[in-house]
Protein backbone atom coordinates (compact mmCIF):
# COMPACT_ATOMS: atom_id res chain seq x y z
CA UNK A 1 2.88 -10.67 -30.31
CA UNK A 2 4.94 -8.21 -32.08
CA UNK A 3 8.02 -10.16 -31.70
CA UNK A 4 7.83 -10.47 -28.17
CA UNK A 5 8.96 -13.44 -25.80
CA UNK A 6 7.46 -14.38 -23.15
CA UNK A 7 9.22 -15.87 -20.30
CA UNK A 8 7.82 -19.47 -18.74
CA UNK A 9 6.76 -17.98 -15.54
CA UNK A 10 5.08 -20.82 -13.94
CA UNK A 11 5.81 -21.81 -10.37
CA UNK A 12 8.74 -24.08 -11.15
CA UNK A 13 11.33 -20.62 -11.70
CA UNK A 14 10.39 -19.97 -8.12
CA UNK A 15 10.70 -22.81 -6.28
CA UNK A 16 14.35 -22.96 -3.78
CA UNK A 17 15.81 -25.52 -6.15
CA UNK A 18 18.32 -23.20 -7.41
CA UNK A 19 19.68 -21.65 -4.00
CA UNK A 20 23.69 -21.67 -5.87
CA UNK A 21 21.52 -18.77 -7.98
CA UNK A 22 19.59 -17.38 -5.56
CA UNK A 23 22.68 -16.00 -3.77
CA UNK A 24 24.05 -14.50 -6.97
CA UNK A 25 20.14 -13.17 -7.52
CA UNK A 26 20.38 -11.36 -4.22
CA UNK A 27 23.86 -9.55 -4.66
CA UNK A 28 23.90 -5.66 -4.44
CA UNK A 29 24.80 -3.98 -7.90
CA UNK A 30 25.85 -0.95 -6.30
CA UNK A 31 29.58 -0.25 -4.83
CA UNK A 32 29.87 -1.26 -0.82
CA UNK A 33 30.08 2.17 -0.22
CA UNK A 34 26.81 3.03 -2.06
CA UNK A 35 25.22 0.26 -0.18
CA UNK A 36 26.56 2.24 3.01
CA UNK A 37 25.15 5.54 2.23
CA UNK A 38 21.44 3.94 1.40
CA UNK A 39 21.80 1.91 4.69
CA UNK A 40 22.51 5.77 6.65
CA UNK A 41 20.10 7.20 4.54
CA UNK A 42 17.41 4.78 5.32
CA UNK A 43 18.10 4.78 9.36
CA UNK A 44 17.90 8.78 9.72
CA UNK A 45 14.42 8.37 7.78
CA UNK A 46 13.38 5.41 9.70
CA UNK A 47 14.30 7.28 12.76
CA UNK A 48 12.28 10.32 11.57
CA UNK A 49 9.46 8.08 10.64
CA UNK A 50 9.19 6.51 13.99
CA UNK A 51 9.79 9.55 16.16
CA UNK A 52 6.81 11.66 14.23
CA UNK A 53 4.28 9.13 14.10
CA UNK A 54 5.04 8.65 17.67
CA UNK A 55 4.44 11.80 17.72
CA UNK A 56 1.35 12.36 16.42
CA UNK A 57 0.05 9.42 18.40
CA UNK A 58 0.61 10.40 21.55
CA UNK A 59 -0.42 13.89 20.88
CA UNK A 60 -3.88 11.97 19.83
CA UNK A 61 -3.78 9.73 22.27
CA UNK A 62 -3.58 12.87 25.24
CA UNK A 63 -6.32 14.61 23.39
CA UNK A 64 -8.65 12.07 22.28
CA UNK A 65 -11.61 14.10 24.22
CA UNK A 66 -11.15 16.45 21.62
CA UNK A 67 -10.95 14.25 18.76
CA UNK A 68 -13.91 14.23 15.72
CA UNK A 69 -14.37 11.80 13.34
CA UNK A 70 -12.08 12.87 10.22
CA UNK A 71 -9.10 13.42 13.44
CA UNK A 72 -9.51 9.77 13.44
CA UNK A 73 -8.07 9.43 9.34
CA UNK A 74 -4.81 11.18 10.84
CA UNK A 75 -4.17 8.24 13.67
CA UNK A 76 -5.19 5.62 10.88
CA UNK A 77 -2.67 7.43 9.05
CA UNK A 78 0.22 7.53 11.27
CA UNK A 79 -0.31 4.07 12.28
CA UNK A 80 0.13 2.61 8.48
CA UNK A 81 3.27 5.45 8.08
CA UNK A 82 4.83 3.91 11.22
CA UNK A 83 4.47 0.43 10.21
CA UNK A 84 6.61 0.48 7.34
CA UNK A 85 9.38 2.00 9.25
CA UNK A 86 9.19 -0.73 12.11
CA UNK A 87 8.53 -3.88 9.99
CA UNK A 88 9.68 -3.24 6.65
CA UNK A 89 12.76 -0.64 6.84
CA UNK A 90 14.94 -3.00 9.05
CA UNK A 91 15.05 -5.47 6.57
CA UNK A 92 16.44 -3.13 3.82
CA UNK A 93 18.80 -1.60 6.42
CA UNK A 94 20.08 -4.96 7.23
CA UNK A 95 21.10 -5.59 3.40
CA UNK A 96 22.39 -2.64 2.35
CA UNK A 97 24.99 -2.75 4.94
CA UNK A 98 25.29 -7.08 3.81
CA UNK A 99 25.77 -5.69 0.38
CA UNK A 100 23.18 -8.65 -0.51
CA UNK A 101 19.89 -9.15 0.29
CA UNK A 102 20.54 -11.47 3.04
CA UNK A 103 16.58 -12.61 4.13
CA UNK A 104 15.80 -15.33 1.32
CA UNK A 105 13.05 -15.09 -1.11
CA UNK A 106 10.82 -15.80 2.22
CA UNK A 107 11.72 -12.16 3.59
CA UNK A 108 11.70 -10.16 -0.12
CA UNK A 109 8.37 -11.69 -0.31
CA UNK A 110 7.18 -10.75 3.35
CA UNK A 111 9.11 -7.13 2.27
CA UNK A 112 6.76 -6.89 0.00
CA UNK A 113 4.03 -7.80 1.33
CA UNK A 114 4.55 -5.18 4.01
CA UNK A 115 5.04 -2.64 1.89
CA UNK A 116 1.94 -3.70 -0.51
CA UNK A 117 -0.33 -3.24 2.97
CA UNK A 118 0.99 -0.10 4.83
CA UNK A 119 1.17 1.54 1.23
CA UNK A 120 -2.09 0.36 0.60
CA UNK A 121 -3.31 1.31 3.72
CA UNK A 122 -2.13 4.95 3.64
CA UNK A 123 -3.18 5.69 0.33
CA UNK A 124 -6.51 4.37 1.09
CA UNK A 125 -6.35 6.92 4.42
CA UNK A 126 -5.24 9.78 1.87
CA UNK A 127 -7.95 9.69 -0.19
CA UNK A 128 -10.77 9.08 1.70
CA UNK A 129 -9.45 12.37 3.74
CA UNK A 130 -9.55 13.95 0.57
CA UNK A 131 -12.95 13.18 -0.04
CA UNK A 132 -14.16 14.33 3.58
CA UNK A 133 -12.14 17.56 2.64
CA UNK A 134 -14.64 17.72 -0.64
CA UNK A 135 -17.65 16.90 1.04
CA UNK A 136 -17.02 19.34 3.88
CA UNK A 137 -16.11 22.29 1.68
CA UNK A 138 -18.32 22.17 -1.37
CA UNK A 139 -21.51 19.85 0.43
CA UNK A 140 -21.15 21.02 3.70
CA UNK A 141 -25.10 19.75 4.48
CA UNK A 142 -23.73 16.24 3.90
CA UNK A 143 -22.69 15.44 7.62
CA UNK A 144 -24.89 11.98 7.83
CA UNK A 145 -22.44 11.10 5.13
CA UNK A 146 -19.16 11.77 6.79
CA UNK A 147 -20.47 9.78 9.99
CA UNK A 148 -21.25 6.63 7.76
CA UNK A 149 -17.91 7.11 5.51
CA UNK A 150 -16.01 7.58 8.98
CA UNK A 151 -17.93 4.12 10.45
CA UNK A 152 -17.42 2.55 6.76
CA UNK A 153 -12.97 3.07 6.82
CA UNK A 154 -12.87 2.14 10.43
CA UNK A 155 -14.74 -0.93 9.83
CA UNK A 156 -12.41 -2.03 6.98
CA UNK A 157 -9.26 -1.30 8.63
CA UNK A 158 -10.25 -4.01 11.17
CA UNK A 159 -10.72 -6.22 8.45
C-alpha cells in the first residue's frame, strides 16, 4: 500500500534455527560503559522499588483493622509495582552488565510478558482508583457502587 513492504512475519523468522544470528540479534548497541551506567541505574531503582512497596505493605499489613475498601487498590498496587522489580528488573540488570542480552529469546519473551502483566496490572489499579476518586467526590450517594466495583477488581485480580 503506498509503496510499503511488508516483511514475511510468519512463525518460521522465529523459530531457533538461526542461533549464529540470534547472538548478533542480542548484542548491546551502546558502549560497555553505557551498558554499566543503565545496569547502576536500574539496581538503585530496583532497590527503591522493592524497599517502598515493602514498605507500603507492611505498613498495610500492621494496619489492616483500619483498612476500607479503596485502601485495598493501594496494596493491589504495590504488589503489581513490586513485581516488576523482583521478576523482571534482574533480567535487564543481568545484560546490561553482559553487554548482550544473555537469556535467549525464551527470557525476552518471558521479559515481556512480565512486564505486559504488572504494567497491565497497575494501570488497571490506577484507573479504577481514579474512578472511585470520581464517584466519591462528584456522586458521593453512590457507595453500593464502590462496594461492588471494589468486589468486581478483587475478583479479577485472582483471575
Amino acid at each position: 500500500m503506498y509503496g510499503m513492504q511488508y516483511k514475511d512475519l510468519s512463525m518460521d523468522n522465529f523459530t531457533d534455527s538461526n542461533q549464529s544470528n540470534d547472538h548478533n540479534k542480542f548484542k548491546s548497541t551502546f558502549y560497555p560503559w553505557e551498558d554499566y551506567i543503565i545496569g547502576v541505574f536500574l539496581i538503585l531503582g530496583n532497590i527503591t522499588a522493592v524497599v517502598l512497596n515493602l514498605m507500603v505493605l507492611i505498613v498495610t499489613l500492621k494496619r489492616r483493622k483500619q483498612l476500607r475498601y479503596p485502601d485495598y487498590y493501594i496494596i493491589n498496587l504495590a504488589v503489581c509495582d513490586i513485581g516488576h522489580p523482583l521478576f523482571g528488573y534482574p533480567m535487564t540488570i543481568i545484560s546490561s552488565f553482559s553487554h548482550e542480552w544473555v537469556l535467549g529469546r525464551i527470557g525476552c519473551e518471558m521479559y515481556g510478558y512480565l512486564g505486559f502483566q504488572f504494567g497491565v496490572g497497575s494501570m488497571a489499579t490506577l484507573a479504577v482508583m481514579a474512578f472511585v476518586r470520581y464517584l466519591t467526590v462528584c456522586k458521593p450517594s453512590s457507595g453500593m457502587l464502590l462496594v461492588w466495583l471494589s468486589l468486581g477488581q478483587a475478583y479479577s485480580d485472582l483471575h
